[in-house]
Protein backbone atom coordinates (compact mmCIF):
# COMPACT_ATOMS: atom_id res chain seq x y z
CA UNK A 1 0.08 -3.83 -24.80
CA UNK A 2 -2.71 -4.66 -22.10
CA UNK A 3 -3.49 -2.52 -19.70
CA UNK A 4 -5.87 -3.59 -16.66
CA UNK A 5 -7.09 -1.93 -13.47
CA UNK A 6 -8.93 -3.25 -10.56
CA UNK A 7 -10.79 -0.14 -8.61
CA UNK A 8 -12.20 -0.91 -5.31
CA UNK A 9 -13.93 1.66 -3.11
CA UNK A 10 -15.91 0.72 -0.08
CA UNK A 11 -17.82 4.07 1.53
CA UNK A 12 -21.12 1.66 2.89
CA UNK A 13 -18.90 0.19 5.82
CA UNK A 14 -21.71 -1.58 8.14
CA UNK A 15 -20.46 0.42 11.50
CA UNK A 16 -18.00 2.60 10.41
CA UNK A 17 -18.80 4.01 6.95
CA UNK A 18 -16.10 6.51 4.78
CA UNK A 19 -17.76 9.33 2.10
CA UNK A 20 -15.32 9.72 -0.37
CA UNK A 21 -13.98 5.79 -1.33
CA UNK A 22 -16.42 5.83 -4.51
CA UNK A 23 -15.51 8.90 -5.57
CA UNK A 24 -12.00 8.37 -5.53
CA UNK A 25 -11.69 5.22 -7.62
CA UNK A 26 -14.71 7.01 -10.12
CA UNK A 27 -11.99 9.86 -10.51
CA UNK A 28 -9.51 7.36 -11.19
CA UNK A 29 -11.15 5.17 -13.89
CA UNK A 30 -11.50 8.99 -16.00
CA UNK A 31 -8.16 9.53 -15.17
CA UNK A 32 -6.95 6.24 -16.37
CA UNK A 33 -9.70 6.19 -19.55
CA UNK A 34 -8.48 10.22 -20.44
CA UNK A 35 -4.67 9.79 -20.05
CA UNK A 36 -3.01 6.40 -20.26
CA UNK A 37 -5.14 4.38 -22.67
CA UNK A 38 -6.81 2.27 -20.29
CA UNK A 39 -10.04 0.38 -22.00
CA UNK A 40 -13.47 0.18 -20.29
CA UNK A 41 -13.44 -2.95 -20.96
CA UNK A 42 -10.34 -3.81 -19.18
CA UNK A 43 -11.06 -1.51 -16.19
CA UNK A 44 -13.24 -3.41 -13.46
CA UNK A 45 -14.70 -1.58 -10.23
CA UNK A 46 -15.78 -2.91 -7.20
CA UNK A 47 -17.58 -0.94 -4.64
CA UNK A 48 -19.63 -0.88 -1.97
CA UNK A 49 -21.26 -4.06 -0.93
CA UNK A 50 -20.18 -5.74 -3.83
CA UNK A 51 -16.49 -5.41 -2.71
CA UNK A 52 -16.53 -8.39 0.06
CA UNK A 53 -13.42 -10.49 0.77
CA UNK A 54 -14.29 -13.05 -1.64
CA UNK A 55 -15.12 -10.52 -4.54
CA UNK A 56 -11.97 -8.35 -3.80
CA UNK A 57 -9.87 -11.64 -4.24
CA UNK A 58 -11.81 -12.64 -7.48
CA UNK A 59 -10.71 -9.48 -8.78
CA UNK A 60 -7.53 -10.16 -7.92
CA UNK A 61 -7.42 -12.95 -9.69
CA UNK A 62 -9.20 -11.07 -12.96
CA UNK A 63 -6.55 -8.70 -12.81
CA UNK A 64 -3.68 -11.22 -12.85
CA UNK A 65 -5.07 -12.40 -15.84
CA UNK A 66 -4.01 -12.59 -19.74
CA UNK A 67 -0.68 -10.30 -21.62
CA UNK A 68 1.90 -10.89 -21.13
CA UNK A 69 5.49 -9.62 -19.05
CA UNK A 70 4.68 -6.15 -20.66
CA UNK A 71 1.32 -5.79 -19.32
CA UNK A 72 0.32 -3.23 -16.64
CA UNK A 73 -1.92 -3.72 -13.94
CA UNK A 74 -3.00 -1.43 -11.43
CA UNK A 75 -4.42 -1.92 -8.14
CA UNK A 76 -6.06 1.04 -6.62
CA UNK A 77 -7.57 0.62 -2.87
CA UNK A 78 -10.03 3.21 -1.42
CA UNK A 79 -11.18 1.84 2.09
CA UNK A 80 -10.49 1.10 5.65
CA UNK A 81 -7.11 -0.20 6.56
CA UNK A 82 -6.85 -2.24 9.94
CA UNK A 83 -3.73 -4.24 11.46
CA UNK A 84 -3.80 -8.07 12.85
CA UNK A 85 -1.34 -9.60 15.03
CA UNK A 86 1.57 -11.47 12.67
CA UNK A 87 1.06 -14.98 12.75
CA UNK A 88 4.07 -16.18 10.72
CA UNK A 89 6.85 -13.98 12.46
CA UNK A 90 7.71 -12.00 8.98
CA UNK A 91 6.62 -8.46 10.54
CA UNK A 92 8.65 -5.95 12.42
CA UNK A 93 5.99 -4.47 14.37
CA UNK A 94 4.48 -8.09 15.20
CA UNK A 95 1.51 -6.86 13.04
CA UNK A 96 0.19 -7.97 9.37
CA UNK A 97 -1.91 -4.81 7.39
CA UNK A 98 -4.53 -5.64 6.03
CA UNK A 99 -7.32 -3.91 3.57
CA UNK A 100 -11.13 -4.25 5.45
CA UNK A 101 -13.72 -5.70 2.95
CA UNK A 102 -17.36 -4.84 3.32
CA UNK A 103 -17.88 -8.32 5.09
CA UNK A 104 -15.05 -8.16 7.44
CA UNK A 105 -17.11 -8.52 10.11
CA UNK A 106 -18.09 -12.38 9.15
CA UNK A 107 -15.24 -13.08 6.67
CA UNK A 108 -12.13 -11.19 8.29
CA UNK A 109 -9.78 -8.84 6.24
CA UNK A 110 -7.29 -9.54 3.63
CA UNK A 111 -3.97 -9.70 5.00
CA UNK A 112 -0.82 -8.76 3.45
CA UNK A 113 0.24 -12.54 3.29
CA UNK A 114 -2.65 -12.81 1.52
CA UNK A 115 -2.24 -10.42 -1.18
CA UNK A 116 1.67 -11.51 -1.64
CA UNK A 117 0.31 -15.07 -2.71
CA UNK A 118 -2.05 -13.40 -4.95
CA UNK A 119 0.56 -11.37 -6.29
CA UNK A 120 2.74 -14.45 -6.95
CA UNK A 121 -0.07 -15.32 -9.49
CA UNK A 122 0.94 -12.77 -11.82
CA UNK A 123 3.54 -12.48 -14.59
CA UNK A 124 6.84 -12.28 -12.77
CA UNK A 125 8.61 -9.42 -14.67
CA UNK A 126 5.08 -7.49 -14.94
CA UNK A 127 4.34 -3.59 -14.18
CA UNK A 128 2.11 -4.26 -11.07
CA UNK A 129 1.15 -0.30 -9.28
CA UNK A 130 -0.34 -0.68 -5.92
CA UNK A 131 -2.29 2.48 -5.02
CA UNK A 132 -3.64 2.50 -1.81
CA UNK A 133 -5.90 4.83 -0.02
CA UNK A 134 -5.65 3.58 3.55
CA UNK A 135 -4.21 3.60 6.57
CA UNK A 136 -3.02 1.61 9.30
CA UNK A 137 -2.51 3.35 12.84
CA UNK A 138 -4.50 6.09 14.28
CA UNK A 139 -6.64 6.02 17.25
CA UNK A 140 -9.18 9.40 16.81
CA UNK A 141 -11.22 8.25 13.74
CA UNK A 142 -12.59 11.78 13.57
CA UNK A 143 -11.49 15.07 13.65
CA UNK A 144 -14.55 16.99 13.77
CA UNK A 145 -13.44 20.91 13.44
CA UNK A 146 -12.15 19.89 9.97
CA UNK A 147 -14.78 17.39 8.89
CA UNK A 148 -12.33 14.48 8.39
CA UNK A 149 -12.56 11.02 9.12
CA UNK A 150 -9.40 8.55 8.92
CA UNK A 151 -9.58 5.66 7.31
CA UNK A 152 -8.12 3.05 9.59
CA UNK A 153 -10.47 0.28 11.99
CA UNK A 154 -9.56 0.51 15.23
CA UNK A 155 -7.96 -2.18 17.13
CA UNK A 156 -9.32 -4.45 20.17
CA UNK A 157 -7.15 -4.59 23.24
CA UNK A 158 -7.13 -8.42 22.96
CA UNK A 159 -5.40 -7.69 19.60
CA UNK A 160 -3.12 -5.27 20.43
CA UNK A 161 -1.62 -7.67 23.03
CA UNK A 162 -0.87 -10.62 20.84
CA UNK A 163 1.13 -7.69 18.26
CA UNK A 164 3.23 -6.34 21.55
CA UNK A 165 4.00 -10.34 21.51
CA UNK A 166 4.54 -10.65 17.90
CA UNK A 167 6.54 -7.86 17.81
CA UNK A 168 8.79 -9.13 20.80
CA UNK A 169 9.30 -12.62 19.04
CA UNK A 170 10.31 -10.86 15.86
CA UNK A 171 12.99 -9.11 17.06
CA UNK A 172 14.56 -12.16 19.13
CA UNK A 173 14.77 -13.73 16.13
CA UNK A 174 16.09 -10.82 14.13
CA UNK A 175 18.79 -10.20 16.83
CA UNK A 176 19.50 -14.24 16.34
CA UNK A 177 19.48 -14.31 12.57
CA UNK A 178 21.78 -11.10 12.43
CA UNK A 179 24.28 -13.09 14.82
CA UNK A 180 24.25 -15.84 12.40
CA UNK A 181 24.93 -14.09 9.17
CA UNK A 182 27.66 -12.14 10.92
CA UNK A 183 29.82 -14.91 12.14
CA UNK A 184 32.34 -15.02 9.43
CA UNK A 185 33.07 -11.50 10.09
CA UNK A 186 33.74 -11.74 13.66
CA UNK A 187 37.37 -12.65 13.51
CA UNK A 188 37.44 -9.49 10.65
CA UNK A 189 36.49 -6.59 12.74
CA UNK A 190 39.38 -3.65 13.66
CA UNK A 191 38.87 -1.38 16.73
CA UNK A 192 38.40 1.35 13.74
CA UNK A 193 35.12 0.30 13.73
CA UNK A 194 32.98 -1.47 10.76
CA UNK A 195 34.20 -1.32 7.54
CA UNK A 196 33.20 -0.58 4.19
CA UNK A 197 31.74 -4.65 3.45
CA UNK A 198 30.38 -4.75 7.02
CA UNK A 199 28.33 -2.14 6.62
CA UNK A 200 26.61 -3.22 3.61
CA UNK A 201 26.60 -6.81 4.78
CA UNK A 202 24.61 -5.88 7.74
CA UNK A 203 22.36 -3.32 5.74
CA UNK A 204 22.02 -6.49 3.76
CA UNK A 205 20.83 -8.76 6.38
CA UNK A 206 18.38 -6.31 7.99
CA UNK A 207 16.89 -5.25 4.70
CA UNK A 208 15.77 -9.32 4.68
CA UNK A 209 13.12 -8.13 8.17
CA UNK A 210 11.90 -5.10 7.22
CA UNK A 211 8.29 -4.09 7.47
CA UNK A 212 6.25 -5.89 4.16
CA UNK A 213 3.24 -3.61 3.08
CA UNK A 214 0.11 -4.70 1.19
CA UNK A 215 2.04 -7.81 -0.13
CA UNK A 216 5.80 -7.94 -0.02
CA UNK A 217 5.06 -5.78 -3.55
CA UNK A 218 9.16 -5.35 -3.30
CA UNK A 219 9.92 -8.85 -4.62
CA UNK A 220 8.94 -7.71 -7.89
CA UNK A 221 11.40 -5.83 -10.35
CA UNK A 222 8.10 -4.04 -12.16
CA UNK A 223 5.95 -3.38 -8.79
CA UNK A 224 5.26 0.06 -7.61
CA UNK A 225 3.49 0.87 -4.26
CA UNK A 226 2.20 4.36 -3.61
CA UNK A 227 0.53 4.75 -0.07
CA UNK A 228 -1.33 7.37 1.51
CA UNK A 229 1.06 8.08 4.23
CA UNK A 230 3.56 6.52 6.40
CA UNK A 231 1.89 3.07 7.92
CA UNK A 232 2.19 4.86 11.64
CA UNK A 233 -0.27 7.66 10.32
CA UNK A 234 -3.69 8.23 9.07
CA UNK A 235 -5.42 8.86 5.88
CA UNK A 236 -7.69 11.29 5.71
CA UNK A 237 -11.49 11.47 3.86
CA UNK A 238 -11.96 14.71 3.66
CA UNK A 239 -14.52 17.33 1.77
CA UNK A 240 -12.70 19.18 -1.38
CA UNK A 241 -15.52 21.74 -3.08
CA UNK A 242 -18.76 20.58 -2.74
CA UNK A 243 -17.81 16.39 -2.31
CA UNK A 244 -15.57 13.58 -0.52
CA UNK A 245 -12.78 12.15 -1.02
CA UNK A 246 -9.08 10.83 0.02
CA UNK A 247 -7.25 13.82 0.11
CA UNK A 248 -4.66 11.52 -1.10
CA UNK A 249 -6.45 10.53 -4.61
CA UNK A 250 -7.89 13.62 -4.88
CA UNK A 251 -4.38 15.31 -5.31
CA UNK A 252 -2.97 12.64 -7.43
CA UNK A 253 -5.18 12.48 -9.55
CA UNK A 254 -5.57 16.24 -9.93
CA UNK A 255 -1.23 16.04 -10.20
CA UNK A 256 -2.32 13.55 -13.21
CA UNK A 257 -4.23 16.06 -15.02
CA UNK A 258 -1.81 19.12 -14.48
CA UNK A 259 1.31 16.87 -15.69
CA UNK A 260 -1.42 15.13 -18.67
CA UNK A 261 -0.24 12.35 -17.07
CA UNK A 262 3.76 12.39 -17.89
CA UNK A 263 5.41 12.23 -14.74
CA UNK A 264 7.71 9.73 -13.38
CA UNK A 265 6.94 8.33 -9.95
CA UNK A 266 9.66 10.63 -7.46
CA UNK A 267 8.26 13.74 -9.19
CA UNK A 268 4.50 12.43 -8.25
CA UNK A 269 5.63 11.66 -4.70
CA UNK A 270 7.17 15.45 -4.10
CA UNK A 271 4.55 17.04 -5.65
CA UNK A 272 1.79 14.86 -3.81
CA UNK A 273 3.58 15.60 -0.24
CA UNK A 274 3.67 19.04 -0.99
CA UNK A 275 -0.07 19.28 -1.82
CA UNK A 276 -1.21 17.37 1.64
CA UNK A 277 1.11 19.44 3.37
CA UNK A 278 -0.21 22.85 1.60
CA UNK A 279 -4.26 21.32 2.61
CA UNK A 280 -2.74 20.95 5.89
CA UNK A 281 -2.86 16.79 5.75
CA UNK A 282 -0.56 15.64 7.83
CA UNK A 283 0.06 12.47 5.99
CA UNK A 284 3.54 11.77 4.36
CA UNK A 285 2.61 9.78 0.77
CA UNK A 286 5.23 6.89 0.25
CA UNK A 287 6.91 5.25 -2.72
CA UNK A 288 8.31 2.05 -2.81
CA UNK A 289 10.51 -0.19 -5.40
CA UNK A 290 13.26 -1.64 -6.50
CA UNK A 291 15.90 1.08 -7.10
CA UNK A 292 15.66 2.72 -10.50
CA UNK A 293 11.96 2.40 -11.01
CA UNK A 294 11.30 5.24 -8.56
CA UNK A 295 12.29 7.17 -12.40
CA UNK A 296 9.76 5.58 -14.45
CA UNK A 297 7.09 6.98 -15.53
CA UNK A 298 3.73 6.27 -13.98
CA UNK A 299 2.13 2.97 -15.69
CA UNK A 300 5.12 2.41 -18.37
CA UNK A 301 6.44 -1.35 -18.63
CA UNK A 302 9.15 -2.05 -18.13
């Protein structure tokens, strides 16, 4: 069965440059070489200046590449995360994320609409694991007493206007589309209140606007994402003994090695939130999938 992983980690940010990016996807290629029979051969890194916005999407495109519905691919980010106002009205918060690229300042960032049609590229049933070292809110870049630094670019004013207006259009056409779907029900409704069916036919509707993240990953029966933290908080790049890293690869990895790498993906989630809590990261690691992968094991097809 193939197994492929595309590692990107950008420290050598013109303006705003991270310390432990390299590191982290350098401790992930042993990891994934020592405990899940990844081959060097199918494991490509990109880092630093090489990782611009057109190399990150040719690797993207490597990655997609050969196997077959079995295969699994992993995607593992290290870098800035920024936000851009939402364009196509698909976002809750009238923003798109987006991962930076060395060259964002000339060539822009790779949004999340982006990534989805990148995604679309791959086998449709195939294990695709978005890890993603990043953030995408946060205001203080630095927090000096603790030698941190998030990673997350900050946001112009100009920008932050057009989201507040993007954000505003979204949810007059949520509240519209909601009204729509509903209809048939309106001639159904009791003064006891919604029902059973309404309930879940609502849930239903508003599950169809929620927030996408790094590529509407959710379409997918086989796709995992695991994120740093919440997409309102920051990611920290912190020092752990004597070098850098996210504190959130640097515990899941180290999770990887205590576990010898069997452990399904809720267990990995607990037992990375309890680590950033017990380091004193306030950063809340997420998981998100179709329901019933959350128990499969890390990097198992499916």
């Amino acid at each position: 069965m193939l197994k492929k992983a595309l590692l990107i980690g950008i420290n050598d940010y013109p303006e705003t440059p991270l310390r432990g990016c390299v590191n982290d996807v350098l401790q992930m290629k042993e990891a994934l070489l020592d405990l899940f029979g990844f081959a060097p051969e199918n494991i490509r890194m990109i880092l630093d200046r090489e990782a611009t916005k057109t190399g990150m999407i040719a690797g993207l495109d490597w990655l997609g590449q050969g196997g077959n519905e079995q295969a699994v691919r992993l995607f593992h980010f290290a870098g800035h995360g920024h936000f851009v106002p939402d364009k196509n009205g698909d976002e809750p918060d009238g923003a798109d994320e987006a991962l930076v690229p060395y060259d964002y300042d000339r060539n822009g960032c790779l949004i999340d609409d982006h990534l989805k049609e990148l995604y679309d590229r791959f086998p449709e049933n195939g294990n695709l694991t978005l890890i993603m070292d990043c953030c995408h809110s946060g205001t203080n870049q630095r927090d000096v007493e603790r030698d941190v630094i998030y990673r997350f670019m900050p946001v112009s004013y100009t920008d932050r206007k057009a989201i507040a207006e993007a954000k505003r259009e979204f949810l007059q056409a949520q509240r519209e589309f909601v009204l729509e779907k509903m209809k048939p029900f309106k001639n159904q409704r009791t003064m006891r209140g919604p029902d059973e069916e309404f309930e879940r036919q609502i849930m239903g509707v508003m599950k169809s606007f929620e927030k996408q993240r790094y590529g509407d990953h959710r379409v997918r029966e086989g796709n995992i994402l695991l994120a740093a933290c919440q997409s309102d908080q920051k990611a920290a790049d912190a020092k752990f003994d004597k070098t850098y890293h996210g504190a959130f690869t640097y515990f899941l990895v180290k999770i990887l090695r205590e576990t010898r790498g069997s452990i399904h993906h809720l267990e990995l989630l607990k037992k990375l939130g309890d680590a950033l809590d017990d380091h004193g990261f306030k950063q809340l690691p997420q998981l998100e999938c179709l329901a019933g992968r959350d128990t499969a094991n890390l990097f198992a097809s499916l």
